[in-house]
PDB file of N, CA and C in Angstrom:
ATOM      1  N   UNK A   1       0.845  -1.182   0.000  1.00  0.00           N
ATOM      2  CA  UNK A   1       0.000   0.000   0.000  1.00  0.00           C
ATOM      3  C   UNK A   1       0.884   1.237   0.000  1.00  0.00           C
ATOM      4  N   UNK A   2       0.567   2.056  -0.543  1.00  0.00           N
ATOM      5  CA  UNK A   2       1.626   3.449  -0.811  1.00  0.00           C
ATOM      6  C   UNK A   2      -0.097   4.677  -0.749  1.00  0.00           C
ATOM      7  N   UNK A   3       0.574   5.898  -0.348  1.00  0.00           N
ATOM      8  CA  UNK A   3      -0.156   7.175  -0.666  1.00  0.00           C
ATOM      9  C   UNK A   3       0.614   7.955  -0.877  1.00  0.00           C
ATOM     10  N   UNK A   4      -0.122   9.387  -1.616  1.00  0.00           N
ATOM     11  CA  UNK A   4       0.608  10.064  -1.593  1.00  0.00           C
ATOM     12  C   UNK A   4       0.406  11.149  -0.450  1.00  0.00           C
ATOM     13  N   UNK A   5       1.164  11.867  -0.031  1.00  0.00           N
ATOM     14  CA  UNK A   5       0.961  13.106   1.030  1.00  0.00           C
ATOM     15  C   UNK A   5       1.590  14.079   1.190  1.00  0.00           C
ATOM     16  N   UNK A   6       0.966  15.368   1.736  1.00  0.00           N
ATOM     17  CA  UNK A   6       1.605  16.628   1.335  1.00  0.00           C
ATOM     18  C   UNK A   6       2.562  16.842   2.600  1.00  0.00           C
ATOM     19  N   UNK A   7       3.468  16.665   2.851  1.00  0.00           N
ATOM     20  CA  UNK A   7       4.084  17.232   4.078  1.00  0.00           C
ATOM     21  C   UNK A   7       4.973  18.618   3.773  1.00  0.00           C
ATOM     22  N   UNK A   8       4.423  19.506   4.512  1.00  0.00           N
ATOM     23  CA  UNK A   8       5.235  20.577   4.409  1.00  0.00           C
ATOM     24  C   UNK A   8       5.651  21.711   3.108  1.00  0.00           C
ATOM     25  N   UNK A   9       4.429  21.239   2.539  1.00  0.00           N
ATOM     26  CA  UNK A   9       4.743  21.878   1.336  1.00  0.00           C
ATOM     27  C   UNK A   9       4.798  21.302   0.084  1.00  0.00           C
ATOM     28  N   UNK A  10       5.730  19.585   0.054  1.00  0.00           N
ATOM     29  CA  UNK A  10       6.025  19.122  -0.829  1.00  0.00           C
ATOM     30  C   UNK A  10       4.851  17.815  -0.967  1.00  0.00           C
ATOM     31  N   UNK A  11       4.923  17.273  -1.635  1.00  0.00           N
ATOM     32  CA  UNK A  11       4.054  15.906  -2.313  1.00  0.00           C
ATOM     33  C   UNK A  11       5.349  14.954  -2.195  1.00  0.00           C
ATOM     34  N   UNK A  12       5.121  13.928  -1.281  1.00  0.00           N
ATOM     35  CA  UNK A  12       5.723  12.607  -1.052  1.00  0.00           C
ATOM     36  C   UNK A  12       4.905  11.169  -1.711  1.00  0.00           C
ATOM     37  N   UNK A  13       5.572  10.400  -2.265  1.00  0.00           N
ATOM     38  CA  UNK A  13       4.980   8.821  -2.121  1.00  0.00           C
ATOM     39  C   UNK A  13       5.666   8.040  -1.415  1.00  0.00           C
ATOM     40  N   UNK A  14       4.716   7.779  -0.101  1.00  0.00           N
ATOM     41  CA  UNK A  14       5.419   6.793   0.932  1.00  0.00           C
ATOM     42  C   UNK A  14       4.773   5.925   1.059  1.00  0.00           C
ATOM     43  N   UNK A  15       5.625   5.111   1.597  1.00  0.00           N
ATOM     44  CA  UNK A  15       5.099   3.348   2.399  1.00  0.00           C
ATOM     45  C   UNK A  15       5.142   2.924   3.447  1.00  0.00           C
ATOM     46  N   UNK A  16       4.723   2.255   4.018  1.00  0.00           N
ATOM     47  CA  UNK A  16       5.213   1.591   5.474  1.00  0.00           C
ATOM     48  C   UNK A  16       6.525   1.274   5.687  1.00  0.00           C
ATOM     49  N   UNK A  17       7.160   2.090   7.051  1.00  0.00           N
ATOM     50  CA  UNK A  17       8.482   1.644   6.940  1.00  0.00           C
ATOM     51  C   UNK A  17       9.368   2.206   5.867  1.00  0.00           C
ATOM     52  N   UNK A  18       9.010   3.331   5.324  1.00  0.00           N
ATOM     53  CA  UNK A  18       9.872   4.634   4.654  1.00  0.00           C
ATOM     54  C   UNK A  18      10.873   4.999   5.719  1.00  0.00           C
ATOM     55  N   UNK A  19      11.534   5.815   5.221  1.00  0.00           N
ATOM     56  CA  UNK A  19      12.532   6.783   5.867  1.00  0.00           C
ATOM     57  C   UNK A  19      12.777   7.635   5.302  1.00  0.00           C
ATOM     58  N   UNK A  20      12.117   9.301   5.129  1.00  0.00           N
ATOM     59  CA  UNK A  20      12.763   9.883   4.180  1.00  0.00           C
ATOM     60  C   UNK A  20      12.772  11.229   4.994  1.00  0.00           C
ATOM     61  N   UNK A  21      13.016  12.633   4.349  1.00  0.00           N
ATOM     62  CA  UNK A  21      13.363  13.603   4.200  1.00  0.00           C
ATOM     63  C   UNK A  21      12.744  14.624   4.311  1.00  0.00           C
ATOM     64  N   UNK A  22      12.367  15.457   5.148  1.00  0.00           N
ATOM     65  CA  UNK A  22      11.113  16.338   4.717  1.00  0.00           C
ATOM     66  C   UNK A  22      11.682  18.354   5.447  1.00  0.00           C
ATOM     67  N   UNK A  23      11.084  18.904   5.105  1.00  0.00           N
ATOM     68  CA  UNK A  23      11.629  20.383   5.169  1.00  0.00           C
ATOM     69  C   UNK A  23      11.392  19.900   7.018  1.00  0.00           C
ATOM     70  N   UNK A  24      12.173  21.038   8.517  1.00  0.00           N
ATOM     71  CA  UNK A  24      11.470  20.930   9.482  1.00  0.00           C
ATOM     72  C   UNK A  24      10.544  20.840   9.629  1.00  0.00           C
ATOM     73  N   UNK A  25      10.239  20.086  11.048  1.00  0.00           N
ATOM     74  CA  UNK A  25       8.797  19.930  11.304  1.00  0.00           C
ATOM     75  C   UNK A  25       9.199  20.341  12.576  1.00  0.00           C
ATOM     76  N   UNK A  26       7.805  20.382  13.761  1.00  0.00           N
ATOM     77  CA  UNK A  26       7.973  20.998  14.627  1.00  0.00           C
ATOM     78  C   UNK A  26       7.916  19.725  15.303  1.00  0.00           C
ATOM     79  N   UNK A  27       8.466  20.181  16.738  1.00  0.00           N
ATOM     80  CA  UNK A  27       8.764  18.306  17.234  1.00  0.00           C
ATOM     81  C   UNK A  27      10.183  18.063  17.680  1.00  0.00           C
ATOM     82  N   UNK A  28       9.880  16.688  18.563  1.00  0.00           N
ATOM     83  CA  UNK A  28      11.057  16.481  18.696  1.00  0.00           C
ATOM     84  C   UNK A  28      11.500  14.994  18.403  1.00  0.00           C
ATOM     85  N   UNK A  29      12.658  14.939  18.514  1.00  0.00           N
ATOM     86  CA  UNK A  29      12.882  13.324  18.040  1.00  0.00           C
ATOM     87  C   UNK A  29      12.409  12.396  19.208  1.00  0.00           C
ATOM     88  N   UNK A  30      11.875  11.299  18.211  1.00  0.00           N
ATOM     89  CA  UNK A  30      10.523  10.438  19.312  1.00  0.00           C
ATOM     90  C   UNK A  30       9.314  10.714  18.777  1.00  0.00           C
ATOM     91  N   UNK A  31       9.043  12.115  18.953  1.00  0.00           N
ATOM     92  CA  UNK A  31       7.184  12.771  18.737  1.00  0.00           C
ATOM     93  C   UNK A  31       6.671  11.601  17.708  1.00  0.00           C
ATOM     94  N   UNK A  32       5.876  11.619  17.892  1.00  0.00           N
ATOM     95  CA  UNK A  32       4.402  10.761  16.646  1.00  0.00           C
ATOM     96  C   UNK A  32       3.845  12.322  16.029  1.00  0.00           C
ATOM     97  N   UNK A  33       3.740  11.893  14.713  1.00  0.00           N
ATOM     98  CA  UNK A  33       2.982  13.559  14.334  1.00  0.00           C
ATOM     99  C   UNK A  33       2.231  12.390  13.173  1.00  0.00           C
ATOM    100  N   UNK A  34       0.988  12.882  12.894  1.00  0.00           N
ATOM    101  CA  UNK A  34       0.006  12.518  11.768  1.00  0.00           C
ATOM    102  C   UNK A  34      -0.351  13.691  11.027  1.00  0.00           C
ATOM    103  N   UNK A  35       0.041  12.837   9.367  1.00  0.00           N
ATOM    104  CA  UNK A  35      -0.368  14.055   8.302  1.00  0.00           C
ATOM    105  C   UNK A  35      -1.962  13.645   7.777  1.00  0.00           C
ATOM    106  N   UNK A  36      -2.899  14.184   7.852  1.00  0.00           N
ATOM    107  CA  UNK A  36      -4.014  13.957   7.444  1.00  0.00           C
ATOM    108  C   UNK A  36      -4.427  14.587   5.514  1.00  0.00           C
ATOM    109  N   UNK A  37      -2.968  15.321   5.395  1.00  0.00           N
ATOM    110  CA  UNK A  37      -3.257  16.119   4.061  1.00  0.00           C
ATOM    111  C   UNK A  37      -2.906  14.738   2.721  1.00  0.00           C
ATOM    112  N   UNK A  38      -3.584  13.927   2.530  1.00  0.00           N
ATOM    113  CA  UNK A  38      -3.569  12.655   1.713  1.00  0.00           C
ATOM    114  C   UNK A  38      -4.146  12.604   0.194  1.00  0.00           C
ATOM    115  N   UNK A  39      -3.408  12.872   0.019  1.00  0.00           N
ATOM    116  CA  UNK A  39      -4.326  13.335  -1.815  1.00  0.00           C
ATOM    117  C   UNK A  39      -4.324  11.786  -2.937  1.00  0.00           C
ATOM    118  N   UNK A  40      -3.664  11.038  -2.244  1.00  0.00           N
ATOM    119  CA  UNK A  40      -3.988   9.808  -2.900  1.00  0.00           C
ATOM    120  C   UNK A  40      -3.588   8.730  -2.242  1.00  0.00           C
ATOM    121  N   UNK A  41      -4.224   7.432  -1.944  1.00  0.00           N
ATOM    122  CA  UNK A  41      -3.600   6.408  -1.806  1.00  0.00           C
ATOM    123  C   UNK A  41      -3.676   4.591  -2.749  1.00  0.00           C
ATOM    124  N   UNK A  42      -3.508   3.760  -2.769  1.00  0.00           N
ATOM    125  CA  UNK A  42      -3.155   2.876  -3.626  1.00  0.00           C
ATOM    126  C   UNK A  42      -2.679   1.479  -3.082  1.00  0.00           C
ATOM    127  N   UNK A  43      -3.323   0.512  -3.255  1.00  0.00           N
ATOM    128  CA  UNK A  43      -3.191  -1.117  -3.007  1.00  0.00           C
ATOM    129  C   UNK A  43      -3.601  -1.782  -4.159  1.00  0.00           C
ATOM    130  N   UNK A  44      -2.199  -2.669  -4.534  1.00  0.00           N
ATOM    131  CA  UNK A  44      -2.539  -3.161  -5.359  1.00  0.00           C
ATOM    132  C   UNK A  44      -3.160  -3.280  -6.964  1.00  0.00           C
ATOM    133  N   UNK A  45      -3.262  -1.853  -7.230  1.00  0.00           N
ATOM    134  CA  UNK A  45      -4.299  -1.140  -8.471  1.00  0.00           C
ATOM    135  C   UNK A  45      -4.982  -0.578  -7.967  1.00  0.00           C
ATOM    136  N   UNK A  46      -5.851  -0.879  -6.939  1.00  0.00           N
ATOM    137  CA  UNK A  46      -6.836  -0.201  -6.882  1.00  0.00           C
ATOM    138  C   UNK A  46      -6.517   1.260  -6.121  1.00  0.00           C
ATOM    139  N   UNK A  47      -7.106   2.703  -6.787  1.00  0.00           N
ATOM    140  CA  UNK A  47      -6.602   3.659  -6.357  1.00  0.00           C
ATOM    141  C   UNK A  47      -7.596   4.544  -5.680  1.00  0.00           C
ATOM    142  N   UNK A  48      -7.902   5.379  -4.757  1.00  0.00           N
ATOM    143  CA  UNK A  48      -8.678   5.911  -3.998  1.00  0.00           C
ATOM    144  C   UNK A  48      -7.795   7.799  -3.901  1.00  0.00           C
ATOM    145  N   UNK A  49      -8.885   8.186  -4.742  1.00  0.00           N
ATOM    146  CA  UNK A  49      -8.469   9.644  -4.522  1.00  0.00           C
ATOM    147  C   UNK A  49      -8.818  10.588  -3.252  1.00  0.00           C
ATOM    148  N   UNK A  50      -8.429  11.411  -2.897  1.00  0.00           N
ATOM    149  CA  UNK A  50      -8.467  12.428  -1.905  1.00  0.00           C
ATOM    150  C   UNK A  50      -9.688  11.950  -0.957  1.00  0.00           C
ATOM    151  N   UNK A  51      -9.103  10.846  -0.263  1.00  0.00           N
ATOM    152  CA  UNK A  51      -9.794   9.927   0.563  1.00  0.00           C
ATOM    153  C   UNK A  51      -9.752  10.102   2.023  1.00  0.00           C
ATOM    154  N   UNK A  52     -10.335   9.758   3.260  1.00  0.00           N
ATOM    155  CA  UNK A  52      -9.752   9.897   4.661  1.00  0.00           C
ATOM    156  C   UNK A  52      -8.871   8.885   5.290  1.00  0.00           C
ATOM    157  N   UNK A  53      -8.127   8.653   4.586  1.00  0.00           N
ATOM    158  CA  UNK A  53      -6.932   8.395   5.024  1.00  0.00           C
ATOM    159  C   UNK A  53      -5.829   9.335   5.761  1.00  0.00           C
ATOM    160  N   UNK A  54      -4.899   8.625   6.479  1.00  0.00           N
ATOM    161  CA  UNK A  54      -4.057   9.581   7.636  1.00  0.00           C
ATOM    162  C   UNK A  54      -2.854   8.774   7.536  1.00  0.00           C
ATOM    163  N   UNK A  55      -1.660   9.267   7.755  1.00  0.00           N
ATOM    164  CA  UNK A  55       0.238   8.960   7.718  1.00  0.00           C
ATOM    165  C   UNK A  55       0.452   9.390   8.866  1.00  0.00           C
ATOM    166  N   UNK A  56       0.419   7.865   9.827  1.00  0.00           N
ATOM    167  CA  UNK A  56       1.387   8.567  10.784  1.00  0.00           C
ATOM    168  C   UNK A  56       2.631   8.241  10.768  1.00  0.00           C
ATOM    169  N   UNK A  57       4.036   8.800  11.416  1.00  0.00           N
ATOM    170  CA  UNK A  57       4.913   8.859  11.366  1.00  0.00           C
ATOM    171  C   UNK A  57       6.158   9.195  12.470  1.00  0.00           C
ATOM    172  N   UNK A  58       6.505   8.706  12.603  1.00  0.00           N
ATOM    173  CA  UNK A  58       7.612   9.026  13.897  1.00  0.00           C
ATOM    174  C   UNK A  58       9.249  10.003  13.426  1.00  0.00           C
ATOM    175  N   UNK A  59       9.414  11.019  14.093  1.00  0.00           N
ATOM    176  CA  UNK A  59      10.242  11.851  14.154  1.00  0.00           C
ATOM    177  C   UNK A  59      11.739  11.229  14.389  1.00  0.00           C
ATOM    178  N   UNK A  60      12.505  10.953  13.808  1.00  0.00           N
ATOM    179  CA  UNK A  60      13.855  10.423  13.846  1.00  0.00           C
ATOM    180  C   UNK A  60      14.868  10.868  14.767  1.00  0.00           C
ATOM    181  N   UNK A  61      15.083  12.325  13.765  1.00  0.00           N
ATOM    182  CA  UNK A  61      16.247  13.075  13.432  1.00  0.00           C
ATOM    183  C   UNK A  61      15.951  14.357  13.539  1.00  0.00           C
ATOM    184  N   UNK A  62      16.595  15.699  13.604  1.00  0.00           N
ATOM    185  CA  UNK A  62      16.516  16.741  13.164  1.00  0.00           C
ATOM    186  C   UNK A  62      18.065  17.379  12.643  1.00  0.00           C
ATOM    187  N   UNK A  63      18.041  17.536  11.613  1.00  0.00           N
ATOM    188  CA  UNK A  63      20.047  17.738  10.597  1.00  0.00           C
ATOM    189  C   UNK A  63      19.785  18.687   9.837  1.00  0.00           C
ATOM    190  N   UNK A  64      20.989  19.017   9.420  1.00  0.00           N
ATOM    191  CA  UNK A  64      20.973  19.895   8.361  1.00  0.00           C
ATOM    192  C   UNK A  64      21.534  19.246   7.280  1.00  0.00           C
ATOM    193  N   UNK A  65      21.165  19.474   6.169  1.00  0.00           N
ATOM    194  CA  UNK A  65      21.058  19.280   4.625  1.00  0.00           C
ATOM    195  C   UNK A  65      23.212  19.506   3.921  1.00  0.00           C
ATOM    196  N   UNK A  66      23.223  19.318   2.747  1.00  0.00           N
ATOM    197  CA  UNK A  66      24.373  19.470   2.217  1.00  0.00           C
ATOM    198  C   UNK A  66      24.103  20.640   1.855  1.00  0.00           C
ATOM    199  N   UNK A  67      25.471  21.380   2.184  1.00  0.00           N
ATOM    200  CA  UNK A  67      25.961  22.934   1.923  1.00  0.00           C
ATOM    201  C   UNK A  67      25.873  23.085   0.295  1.00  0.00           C
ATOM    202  N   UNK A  68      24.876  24.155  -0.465  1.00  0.00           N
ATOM    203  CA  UNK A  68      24.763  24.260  -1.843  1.00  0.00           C
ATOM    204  C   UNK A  68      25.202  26.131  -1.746  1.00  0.00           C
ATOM    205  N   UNK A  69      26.061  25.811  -2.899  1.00  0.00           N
ATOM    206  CA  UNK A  69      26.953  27.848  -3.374  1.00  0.00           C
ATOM    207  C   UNK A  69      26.330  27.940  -3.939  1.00  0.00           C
ATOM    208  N   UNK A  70      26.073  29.085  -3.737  1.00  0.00           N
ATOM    209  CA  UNK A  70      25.234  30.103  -4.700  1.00  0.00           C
ATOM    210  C   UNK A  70      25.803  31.021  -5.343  1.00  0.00           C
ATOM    211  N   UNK A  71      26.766  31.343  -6.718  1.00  0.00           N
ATOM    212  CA  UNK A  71      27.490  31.947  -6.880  1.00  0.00           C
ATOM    213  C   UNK A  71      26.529  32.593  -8.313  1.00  0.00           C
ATOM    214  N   UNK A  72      27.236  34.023  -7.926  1.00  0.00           N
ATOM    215  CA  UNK A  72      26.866  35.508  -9.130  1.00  0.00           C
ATOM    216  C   UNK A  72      27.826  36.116  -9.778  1.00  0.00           C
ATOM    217  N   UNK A  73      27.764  35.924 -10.656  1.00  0.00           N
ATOM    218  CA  UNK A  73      28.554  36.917 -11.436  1.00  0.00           C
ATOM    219  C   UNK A  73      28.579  37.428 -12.700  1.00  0.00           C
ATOM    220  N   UNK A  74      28.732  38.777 -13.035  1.00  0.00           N
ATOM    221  CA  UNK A  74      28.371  39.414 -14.403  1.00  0.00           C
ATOM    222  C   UNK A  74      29.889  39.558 -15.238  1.00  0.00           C
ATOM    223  N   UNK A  75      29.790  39.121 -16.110  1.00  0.00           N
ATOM    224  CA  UNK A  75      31.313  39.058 -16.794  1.00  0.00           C
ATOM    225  C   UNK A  75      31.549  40.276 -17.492  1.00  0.00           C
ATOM    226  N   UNK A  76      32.762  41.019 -17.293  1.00  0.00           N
ATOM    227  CA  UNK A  76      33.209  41.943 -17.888  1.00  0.00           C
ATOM    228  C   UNK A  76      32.815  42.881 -16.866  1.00  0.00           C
ATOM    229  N   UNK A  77      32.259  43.336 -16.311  1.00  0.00           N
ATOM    230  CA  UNK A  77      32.306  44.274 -14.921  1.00  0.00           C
ATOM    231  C   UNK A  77      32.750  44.388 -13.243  1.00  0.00           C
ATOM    232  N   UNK A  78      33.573  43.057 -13.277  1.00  0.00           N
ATOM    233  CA  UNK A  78      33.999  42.846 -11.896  1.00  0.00           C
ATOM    234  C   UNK A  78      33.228  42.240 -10.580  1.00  0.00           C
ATOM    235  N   UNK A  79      32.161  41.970 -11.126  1.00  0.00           N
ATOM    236  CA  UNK A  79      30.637  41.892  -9.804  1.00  0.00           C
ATOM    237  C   UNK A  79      31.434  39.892 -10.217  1.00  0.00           C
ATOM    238  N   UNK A  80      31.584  40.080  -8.601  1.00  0.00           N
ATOM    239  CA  UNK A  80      31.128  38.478  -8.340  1.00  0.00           C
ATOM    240  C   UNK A  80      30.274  38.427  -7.033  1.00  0.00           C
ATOM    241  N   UNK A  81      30.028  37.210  -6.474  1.00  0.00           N
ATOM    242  CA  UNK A  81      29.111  37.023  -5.336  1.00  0.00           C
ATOM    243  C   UNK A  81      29.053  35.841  -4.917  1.00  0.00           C
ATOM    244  N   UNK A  82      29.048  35.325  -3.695  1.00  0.00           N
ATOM    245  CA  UNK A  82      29.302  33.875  -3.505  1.00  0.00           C
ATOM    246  C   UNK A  82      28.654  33.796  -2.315  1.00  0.00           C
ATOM    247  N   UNK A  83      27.592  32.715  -2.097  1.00  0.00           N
ATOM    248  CA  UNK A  83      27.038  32.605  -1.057  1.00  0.00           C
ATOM    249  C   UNK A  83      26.618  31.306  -0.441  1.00  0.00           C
ATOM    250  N   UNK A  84      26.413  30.919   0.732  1.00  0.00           N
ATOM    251  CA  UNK A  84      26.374  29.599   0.656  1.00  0.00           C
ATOM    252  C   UNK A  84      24.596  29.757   1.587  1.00  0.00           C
ATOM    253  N   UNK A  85      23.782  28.325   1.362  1.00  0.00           N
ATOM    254  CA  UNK A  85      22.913  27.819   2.291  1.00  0.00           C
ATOM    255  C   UNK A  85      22.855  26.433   2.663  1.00  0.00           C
ATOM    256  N   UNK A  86      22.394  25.949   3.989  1.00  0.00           N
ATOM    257  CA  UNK A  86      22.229  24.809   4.085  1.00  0.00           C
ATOM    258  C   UNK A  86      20.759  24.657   5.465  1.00  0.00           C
ATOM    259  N   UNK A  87      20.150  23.695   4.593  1.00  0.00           N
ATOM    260  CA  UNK A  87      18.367  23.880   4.324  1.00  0.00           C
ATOM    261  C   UNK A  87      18.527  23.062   5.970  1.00  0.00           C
ATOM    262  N   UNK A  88      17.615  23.311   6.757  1.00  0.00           N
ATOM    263  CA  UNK A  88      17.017  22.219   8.036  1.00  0.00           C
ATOM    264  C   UNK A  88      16.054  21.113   7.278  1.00  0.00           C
ATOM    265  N   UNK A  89      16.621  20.080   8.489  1.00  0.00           N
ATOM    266  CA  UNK A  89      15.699  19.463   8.049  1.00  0.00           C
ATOM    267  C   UNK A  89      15.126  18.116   8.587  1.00  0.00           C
ATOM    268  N   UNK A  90      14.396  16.983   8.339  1.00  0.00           N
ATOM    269  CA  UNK A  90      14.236  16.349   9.836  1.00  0.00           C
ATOM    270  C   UNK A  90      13.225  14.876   8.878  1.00  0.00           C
ATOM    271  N   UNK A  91      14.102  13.727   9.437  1.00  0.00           N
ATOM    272  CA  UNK A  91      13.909  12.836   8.948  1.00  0.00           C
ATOM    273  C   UNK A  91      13.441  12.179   9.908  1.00  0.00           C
ATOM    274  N   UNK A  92      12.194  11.487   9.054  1.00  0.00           N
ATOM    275  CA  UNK A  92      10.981  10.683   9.594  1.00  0.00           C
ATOM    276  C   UNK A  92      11.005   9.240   8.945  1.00  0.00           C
ATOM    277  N   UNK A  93      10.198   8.565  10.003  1.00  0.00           N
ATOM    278  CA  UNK A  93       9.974   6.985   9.671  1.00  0.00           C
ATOM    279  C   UNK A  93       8.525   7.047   9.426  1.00  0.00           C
ATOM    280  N   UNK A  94       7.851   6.534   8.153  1.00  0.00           N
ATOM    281  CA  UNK A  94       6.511   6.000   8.013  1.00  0.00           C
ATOM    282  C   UNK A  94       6.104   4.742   9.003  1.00  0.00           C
ATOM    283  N   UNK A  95       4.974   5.004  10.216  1.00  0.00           N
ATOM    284  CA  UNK A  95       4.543   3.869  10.445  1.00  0.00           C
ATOM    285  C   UNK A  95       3.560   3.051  10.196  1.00  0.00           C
ATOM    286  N   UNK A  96       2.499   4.140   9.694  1.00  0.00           N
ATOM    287  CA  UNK A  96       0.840   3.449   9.194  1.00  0.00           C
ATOM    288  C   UNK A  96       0.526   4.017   8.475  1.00  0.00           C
ATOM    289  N   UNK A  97       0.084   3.414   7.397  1.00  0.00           N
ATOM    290  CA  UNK A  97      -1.407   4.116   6.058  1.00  0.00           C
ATOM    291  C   UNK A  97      -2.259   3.811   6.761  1.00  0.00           C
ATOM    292  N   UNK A  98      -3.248   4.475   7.133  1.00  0.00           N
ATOM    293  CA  UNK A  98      -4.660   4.140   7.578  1.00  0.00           C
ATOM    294  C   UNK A  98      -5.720   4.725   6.902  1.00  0.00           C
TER     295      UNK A  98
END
């Protein structure tokens, strides 16, 4: 069984027993948090759209992401610019489609 779900902004397809990636959440490692925002789920073929279904999920981790440069520059006028970010972020375990 897989759904899909909105966490945080983004559209995930998870399963039981995932582990993935998601922008912060609020929480701490341990917390149980349930996403109720479910825009699709799926067994087997058979597919069920924007259904009441719920993802719950257990809080892992909270890390930060790989350092990405952000570099500017206009050629022939001297302008450069170099900047760096690195995103939060907080990895979760899928425990139930329900």
């Amino acid at each position: 069984m897989f759904a899909i779900v909105s966490i945080a902004g983004q559209q995930f397809k998870v399963r039981k027993n995932d582990e993935l990636f998601v922008h912060r959440l609020e929480g701490n490692a341990g917390d149980k948090i349930e996403f109720s925002d479910v825009l699709m789920t799926g067994n087997e073929g058979n597919i069920k759209f924007a259904g009441s279904a719920k993802v719950q999920a257990e809080i892992i981790d909270h890390l930060k992401g790989d350092k990405v440069i952000v570099f500017k520059k206009k050629r022939r006028k001297g302008y450069q610019k170099s900047n760096g970010h690195r995103q939060y972020l907080t990895k979760i375990k899928i425990n139930d489609i329900a």
